[in-house]
PDB file of N, CA and C in Angstrom:
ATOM      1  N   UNK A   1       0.378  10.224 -19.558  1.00  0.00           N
ATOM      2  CA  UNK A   1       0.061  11.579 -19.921  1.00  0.00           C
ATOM      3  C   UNK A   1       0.321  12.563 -18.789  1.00  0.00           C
ATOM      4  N   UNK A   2       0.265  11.659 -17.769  1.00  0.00           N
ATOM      5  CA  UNK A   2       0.565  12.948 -16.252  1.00  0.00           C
ATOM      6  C   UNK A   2       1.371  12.358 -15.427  1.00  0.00           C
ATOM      7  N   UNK A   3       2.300  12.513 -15.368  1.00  0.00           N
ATOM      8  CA  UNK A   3       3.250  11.144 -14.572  1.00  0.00           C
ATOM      9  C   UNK A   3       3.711  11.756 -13.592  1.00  0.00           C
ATOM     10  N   UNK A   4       3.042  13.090 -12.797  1.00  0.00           N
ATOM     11  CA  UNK A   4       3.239  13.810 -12.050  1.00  0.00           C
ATOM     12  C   UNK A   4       2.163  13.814 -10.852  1.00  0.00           C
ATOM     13  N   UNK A   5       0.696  13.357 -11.388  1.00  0.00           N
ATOM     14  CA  UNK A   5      -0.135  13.162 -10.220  1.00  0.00           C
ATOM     15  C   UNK A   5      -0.604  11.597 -10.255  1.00  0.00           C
ATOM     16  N   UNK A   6      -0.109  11.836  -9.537  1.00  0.00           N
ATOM     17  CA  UNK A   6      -0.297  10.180  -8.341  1.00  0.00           C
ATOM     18  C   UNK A   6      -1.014   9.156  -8.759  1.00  0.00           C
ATOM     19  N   UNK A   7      -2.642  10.129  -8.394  1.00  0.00           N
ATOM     20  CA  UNK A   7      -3.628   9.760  -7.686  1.00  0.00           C
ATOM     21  C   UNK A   7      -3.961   8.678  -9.368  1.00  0.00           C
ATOM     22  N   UNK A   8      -3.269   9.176 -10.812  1.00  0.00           N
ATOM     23  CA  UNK A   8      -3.426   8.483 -11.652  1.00  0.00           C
ATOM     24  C   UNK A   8      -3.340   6.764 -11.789  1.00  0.00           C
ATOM     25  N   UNK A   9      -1.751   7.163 -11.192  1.00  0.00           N
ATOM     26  CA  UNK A   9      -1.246   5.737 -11.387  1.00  0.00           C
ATOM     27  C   UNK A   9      -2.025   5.116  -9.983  1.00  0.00           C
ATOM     28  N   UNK A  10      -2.364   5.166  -9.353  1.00  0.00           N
ATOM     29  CA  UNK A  10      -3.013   4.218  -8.142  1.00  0.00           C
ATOM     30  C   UNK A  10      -4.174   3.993  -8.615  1.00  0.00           C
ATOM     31  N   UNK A  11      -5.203   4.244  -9.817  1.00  0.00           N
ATOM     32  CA  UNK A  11      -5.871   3.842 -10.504  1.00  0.00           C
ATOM     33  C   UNK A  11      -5.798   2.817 -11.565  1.00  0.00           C
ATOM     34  N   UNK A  12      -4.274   3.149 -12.058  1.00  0.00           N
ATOM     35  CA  UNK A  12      -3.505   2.406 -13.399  1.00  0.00           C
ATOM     36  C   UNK A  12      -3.452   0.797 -12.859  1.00  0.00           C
ATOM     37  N   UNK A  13      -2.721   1.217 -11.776  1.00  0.00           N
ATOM     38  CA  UNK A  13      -2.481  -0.251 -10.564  1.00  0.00           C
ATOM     39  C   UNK A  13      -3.341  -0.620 -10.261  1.00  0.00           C
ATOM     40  N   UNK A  14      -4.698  -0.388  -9.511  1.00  0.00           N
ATOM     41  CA  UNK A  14      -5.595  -1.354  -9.286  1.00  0.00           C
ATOM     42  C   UNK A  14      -6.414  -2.113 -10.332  1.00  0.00           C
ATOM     43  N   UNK A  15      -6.394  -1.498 -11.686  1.00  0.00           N
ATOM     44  CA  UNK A  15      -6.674  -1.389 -13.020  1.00  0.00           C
ATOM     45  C   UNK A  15      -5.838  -3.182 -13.299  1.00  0.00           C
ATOM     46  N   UNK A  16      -4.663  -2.748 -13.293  1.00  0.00           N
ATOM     47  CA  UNK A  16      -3.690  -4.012 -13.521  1.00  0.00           C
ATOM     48  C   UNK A  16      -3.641  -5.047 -12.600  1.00  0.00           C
ATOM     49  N   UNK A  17      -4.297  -4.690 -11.565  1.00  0.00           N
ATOM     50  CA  UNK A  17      -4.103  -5.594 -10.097  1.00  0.00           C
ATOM     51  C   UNK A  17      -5.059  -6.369 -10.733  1.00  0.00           C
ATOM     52  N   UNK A  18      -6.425  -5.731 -11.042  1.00  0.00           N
ATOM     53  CA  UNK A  18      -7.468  -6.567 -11.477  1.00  0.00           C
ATOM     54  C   UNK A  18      -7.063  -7.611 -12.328  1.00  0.00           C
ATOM     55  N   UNK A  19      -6.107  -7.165 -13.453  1.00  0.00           N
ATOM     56  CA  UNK A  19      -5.716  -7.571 -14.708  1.00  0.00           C
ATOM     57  C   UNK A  19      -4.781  -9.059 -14.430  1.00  0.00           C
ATOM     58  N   UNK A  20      -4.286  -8.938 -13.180  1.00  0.00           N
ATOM     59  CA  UNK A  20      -3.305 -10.040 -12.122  1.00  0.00           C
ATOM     60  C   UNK A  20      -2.401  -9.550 -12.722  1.00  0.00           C
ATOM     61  N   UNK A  21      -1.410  -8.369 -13.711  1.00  0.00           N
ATOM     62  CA  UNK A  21      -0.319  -7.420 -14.030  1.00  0.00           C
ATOM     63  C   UNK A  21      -0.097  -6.991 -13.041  1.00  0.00           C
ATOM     64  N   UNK A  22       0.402  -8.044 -11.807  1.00  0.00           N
ATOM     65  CA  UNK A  22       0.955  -7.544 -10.793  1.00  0.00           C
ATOM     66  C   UNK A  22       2.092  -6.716 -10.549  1.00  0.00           C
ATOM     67  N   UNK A  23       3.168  -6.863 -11.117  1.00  0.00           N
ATOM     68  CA  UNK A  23       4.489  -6.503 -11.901  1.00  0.00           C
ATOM     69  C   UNK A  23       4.333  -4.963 -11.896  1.00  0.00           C
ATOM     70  N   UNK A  24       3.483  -4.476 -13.140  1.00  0.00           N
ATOM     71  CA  UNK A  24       3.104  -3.682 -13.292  1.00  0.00           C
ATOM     72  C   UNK A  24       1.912  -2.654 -12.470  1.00  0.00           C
ATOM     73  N   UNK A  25       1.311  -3.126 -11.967  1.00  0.00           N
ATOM     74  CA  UNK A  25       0.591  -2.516 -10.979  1.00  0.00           C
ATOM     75  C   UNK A  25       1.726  -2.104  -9.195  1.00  0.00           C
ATOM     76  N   UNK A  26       2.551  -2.840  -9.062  1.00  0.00           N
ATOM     77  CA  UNK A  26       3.378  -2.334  -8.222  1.00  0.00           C
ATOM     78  C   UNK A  26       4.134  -1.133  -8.513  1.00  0.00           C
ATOM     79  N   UNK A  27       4.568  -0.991 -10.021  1.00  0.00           N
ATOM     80  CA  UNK A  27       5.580  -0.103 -10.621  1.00  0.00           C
ATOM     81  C   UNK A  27       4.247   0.951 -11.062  1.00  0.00           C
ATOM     82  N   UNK A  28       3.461   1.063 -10.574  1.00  0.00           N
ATOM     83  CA  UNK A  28       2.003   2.205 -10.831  1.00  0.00           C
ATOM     84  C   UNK A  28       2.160   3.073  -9.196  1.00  0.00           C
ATOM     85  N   UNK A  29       2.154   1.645  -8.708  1.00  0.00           N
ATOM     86  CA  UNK A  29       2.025   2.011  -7.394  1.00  0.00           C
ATOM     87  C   UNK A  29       3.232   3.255  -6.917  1.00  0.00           C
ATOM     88  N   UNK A  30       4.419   2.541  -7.361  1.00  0.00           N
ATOM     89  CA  UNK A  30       5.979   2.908  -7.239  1.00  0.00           C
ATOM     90  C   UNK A  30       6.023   4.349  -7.479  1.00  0.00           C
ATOM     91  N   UNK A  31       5.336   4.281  -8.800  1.00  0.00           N
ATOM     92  CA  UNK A  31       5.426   6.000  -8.842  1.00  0.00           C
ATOM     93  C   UNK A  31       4.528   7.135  -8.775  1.00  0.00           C
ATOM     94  N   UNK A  32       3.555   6.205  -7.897  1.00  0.00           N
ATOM     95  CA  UNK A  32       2.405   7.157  -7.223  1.00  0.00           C
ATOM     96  C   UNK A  32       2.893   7.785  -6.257  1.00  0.00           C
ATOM     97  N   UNK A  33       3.951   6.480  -5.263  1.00  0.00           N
ATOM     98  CA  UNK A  33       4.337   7.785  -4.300  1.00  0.00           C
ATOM     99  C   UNK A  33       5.550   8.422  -4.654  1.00  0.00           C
ATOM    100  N   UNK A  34       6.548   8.102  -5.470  1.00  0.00           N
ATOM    101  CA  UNK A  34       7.668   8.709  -5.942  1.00  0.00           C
ATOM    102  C   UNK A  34       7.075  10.604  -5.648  1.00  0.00           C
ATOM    103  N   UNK A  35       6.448  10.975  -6.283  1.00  0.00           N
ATOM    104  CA  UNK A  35       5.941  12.271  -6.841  1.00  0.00           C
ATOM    105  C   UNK A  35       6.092  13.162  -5.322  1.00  0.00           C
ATOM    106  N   UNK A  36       4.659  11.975  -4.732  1.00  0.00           N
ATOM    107  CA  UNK A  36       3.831  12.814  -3.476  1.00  0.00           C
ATOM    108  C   UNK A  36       3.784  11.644  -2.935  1.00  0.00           C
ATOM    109  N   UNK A  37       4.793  11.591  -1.537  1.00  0.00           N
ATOM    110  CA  UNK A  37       4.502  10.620  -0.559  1.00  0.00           C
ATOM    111  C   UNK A  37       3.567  10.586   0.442  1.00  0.00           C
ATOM    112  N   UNK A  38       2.742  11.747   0.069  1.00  0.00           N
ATOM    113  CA  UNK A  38       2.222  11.933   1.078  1.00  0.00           C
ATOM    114  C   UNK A  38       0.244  10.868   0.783  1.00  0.00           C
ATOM    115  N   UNK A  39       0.637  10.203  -0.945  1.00  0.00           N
ATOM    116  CA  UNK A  39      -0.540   9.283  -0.983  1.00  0.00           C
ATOM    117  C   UNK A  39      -0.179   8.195  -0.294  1.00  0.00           C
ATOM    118  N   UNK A  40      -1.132   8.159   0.745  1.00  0.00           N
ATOM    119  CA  UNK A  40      -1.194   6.629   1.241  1.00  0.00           C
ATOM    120  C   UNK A  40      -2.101   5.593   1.019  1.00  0.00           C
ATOM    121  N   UNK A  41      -2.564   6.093  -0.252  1.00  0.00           N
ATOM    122  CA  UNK A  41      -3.974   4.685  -0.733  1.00  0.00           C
ATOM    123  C   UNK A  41      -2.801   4.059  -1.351  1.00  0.00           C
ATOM    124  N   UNK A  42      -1.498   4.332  -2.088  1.00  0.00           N
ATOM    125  CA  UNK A  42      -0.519   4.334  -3.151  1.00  0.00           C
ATOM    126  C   UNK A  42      -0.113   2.830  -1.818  1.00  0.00           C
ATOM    127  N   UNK A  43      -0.424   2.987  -0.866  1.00  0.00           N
ATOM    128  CA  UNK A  43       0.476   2.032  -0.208  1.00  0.00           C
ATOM    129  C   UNK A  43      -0.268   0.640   0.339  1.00  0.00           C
ATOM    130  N   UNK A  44      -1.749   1.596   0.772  1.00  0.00           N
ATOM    131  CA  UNK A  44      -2.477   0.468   0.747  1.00  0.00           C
ATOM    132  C   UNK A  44      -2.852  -0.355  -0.348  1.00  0.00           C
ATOM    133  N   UNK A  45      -3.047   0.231  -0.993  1.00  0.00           N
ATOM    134  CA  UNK A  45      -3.147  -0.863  -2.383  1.00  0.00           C
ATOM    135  C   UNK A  45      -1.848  -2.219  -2.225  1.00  0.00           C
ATOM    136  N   UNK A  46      -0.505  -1.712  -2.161  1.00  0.00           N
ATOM    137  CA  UNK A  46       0.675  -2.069  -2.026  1.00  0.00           C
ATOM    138  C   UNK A  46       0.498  -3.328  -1.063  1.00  0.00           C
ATOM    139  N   UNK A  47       0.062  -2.884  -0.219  1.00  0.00           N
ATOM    140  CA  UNK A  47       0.070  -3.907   1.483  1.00  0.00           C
ATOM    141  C   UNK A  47      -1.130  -4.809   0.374  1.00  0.00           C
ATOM    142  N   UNK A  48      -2.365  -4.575   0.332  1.00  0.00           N
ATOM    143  CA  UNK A  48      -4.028  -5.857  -0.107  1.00  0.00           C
ATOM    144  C   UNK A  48      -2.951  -6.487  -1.284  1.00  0.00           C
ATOM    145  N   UNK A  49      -2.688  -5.794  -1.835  1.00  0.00           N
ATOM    146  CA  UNK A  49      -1.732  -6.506  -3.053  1.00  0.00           C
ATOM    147  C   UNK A  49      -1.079  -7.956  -2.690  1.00  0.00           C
ATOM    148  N   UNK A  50      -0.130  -7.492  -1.622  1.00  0.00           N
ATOM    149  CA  UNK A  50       1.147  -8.654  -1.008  1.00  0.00           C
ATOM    150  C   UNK A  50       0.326  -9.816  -0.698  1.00  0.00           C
ATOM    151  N   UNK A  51      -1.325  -9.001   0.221  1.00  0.00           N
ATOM    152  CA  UNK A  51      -1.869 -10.186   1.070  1.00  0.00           C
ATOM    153  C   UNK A  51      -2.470 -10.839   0.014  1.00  0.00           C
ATOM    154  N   UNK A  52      -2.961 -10.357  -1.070  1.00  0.00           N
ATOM    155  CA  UNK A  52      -3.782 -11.229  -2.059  1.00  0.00           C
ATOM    156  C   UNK A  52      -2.873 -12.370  -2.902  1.00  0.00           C
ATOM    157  N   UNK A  53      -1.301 -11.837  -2.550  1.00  0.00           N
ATOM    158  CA  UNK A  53      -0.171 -12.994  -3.123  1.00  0.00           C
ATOM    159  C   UNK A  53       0.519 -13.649  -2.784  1.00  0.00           C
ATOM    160  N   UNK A  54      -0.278 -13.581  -1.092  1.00  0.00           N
ATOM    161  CA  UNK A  54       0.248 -14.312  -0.054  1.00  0.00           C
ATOM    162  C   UNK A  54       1.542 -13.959   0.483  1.00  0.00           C
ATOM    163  N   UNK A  55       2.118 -12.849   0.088  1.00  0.00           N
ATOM    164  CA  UNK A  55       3.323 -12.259   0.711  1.00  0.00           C
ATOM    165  C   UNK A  55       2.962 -11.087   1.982  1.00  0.00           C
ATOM    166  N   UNK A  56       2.317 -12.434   3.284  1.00  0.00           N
ATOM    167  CA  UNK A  56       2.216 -11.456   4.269  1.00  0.00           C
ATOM    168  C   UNK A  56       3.473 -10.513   4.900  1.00  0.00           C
ATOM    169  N   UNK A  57       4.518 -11.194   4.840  1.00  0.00           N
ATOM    170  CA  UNK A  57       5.332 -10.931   5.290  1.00  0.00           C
ATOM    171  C   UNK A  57       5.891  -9.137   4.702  1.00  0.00           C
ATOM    172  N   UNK A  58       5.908  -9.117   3.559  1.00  0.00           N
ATOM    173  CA  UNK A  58       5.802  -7.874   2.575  1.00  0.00           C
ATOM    174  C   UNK A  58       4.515  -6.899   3.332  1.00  0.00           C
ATOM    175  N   UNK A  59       3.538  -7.251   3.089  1.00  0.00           N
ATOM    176  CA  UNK A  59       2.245  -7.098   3.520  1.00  0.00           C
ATOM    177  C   UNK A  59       2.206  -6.369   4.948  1.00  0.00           C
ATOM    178  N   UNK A  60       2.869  -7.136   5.939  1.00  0.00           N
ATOM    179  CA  UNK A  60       3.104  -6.549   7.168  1.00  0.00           C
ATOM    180  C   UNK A  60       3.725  -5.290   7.269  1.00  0.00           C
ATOM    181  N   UNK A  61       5.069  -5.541   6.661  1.00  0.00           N
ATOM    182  CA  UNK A  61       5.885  -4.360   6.572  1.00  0.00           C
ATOM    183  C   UNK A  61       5.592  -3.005   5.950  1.00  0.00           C
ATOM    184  N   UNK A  62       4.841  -3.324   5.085  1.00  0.00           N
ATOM    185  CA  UNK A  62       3.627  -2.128   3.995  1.00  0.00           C
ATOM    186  C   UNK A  62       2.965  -1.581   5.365  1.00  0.00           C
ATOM    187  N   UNK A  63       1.950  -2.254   5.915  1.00  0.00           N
ATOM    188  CA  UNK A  63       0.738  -1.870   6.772  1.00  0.00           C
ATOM    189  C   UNK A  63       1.868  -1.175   8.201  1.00  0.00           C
ATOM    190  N   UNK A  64       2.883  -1.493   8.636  1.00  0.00           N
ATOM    191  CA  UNK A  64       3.493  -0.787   9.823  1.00  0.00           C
ATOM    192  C   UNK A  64       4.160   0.162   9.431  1.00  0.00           C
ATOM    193  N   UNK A  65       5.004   0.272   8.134  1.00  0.00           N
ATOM    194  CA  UNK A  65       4.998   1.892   7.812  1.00  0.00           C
ATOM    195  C   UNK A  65       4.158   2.492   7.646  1.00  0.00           C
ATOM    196  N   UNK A  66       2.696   2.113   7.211  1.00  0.00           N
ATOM    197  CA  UNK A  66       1.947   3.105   7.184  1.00  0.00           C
ATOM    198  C   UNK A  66       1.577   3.759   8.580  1.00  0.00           C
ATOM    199  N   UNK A  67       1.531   2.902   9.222  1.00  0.00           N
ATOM    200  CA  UNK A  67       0.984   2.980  10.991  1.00  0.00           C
ATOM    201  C   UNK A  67       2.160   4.219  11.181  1.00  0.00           C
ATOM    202  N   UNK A  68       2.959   4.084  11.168  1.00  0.00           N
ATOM    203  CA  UNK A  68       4.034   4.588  11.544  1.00  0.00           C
ATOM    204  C   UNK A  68       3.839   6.444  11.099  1.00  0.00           C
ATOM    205  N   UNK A  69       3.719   5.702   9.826  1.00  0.00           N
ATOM    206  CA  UNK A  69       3.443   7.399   8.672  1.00  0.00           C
ATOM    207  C   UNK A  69       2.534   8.215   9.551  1.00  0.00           C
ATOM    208  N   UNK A  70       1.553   7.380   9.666  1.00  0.00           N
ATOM    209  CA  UNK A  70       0.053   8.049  10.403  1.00  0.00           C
ATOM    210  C   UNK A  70       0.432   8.355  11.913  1.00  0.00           C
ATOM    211  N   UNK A  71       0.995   7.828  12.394  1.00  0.00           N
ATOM    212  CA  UNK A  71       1.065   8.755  13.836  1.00  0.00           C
ATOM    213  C   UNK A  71       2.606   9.869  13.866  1.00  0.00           C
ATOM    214  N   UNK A  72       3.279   9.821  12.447  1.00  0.00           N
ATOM    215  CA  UNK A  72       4.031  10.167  12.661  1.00  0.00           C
ATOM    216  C   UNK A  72       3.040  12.271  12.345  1.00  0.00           C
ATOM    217  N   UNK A  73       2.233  11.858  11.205  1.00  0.00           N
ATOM    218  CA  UNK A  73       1.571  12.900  10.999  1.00  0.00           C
ATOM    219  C   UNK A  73       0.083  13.366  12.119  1.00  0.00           C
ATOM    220  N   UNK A  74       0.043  12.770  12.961  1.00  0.00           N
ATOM    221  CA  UNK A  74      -0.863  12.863  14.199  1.00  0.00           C
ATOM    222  C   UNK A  74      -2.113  12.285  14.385  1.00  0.00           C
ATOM    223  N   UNK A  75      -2.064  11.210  13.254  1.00  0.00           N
ATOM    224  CA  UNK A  75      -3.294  10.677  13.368  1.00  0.00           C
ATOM    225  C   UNK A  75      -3.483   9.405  14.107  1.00  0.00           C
ATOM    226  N   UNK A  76      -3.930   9.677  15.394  1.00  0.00           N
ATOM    227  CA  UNK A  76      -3.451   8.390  16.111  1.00  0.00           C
ATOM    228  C   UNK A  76      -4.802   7.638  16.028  1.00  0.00           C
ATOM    229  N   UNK A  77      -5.955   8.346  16.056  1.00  0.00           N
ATOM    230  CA  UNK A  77      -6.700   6.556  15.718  1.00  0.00           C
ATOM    231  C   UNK A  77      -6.961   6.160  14.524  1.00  0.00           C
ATOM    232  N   UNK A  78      -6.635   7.057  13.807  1.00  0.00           N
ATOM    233  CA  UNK A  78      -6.971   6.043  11.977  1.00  0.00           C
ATOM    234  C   UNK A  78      -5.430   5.115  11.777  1.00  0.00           C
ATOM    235  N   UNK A  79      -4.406   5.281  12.773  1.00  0.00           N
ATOM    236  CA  UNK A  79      -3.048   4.185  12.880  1.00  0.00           C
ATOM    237  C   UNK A  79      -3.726   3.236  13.265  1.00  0.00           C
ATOM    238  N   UNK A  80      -5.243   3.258  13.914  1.00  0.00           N
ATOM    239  CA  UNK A  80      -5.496   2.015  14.109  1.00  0.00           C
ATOM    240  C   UNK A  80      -5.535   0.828  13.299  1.00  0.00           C
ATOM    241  N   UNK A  81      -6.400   0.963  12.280  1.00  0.00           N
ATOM    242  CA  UNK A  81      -6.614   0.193  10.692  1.00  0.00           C
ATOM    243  C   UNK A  81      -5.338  -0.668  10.259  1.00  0.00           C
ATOM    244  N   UNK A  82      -4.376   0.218  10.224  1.00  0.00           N
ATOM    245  CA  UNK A  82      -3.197  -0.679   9.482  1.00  0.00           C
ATOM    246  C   UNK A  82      -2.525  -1.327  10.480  1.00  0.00           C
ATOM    247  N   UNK A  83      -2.812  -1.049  11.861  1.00  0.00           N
ATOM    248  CA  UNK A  83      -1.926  -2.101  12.942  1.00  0.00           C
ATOM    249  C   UNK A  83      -2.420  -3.027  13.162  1.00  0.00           C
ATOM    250  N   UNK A  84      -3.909  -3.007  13.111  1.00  0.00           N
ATOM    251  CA  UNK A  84      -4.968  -4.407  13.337  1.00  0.00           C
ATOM    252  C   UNK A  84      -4.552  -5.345  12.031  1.00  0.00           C
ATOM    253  N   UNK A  85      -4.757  -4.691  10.582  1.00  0.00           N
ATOM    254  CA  UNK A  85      -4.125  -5.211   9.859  1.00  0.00           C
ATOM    255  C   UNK A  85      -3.148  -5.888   9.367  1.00  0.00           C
ATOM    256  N   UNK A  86      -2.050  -4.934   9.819  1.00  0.00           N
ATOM    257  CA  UNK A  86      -0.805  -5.682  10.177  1.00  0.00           C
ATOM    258  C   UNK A  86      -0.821  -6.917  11.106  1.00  0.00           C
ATOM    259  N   UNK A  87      -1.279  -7.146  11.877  1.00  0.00           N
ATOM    260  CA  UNK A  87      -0.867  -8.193  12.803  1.00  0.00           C
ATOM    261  C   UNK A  87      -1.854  -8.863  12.551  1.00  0.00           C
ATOM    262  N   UNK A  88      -2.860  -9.060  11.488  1.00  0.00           N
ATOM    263  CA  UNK A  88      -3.736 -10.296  10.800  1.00  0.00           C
ATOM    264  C   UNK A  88      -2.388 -10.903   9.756  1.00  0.00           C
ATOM    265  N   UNK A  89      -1.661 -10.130   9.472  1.00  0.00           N
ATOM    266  CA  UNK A  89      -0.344 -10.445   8.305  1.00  0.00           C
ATOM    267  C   UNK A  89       1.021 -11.514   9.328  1.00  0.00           C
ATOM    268  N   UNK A  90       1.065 -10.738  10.524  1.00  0.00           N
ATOM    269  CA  UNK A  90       1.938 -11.188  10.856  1.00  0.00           C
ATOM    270  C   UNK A  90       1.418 -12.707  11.501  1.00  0.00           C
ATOM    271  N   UNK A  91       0.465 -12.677  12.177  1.00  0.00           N
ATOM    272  CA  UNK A  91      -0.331 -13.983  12.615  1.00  0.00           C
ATOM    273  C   UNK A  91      -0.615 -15.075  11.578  1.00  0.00           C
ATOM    274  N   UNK A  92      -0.538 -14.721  10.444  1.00  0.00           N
ATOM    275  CA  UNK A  92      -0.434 -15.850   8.856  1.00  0.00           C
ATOM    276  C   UNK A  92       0.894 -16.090   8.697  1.00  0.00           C
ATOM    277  N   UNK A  93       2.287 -15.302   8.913  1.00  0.00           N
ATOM    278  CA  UNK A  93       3.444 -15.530   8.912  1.00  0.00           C
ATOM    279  C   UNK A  93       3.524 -16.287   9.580  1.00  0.00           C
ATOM    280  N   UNK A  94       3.228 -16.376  10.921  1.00  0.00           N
ATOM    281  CA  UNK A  94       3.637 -17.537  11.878  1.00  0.00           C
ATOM    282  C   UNK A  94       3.203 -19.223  11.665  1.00  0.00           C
TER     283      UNK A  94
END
């Protein structure tokens, strides 16, 4: 009905995540940020997603763009969260 705000489909997706419509909860995700990249729950969801399917490796790469996003927009200690994160992902890769 609104395929223009976001903040919908990142509801739709965790909705389906629950549902294990993983498939589909990624493609919620997909066009949460399509719109407005500027949601980044749209991504975290994205990253808990990978780790809950054991695709740390995915998982990692989710959580360091976000790091990335976040200091790219000046937020240098909430980059903290997704780098600690990240490297709980990458330490299961190994």
């Amino acid at each position: 009905l609104f395929p223009e705000e976001g903040i919908f489909h990142i509801y739709a997706g965790s909705l389906c995540r629950k549902q294990k419509k993983y498939e589909e909860a990624f493609r919620h995700w997909e066009k949460a940020i399509a719109p407005d990249d500027r949601l980044l729950e749209a991504r975290y969801a994205i990253a808990d997603c990978y780790e809950e399917l054991g695709q740390y490796e995915k998982a990692y790469a989710v959580r360091q763009a976000l790091a990335a996003e976040m200091e790219h927009r000046g937020w240098v200690v909430e980059k903290d969260y997704p780098v600690k994160m990240a490297q709980k992902c990458q330490a299961k890769v190994k």
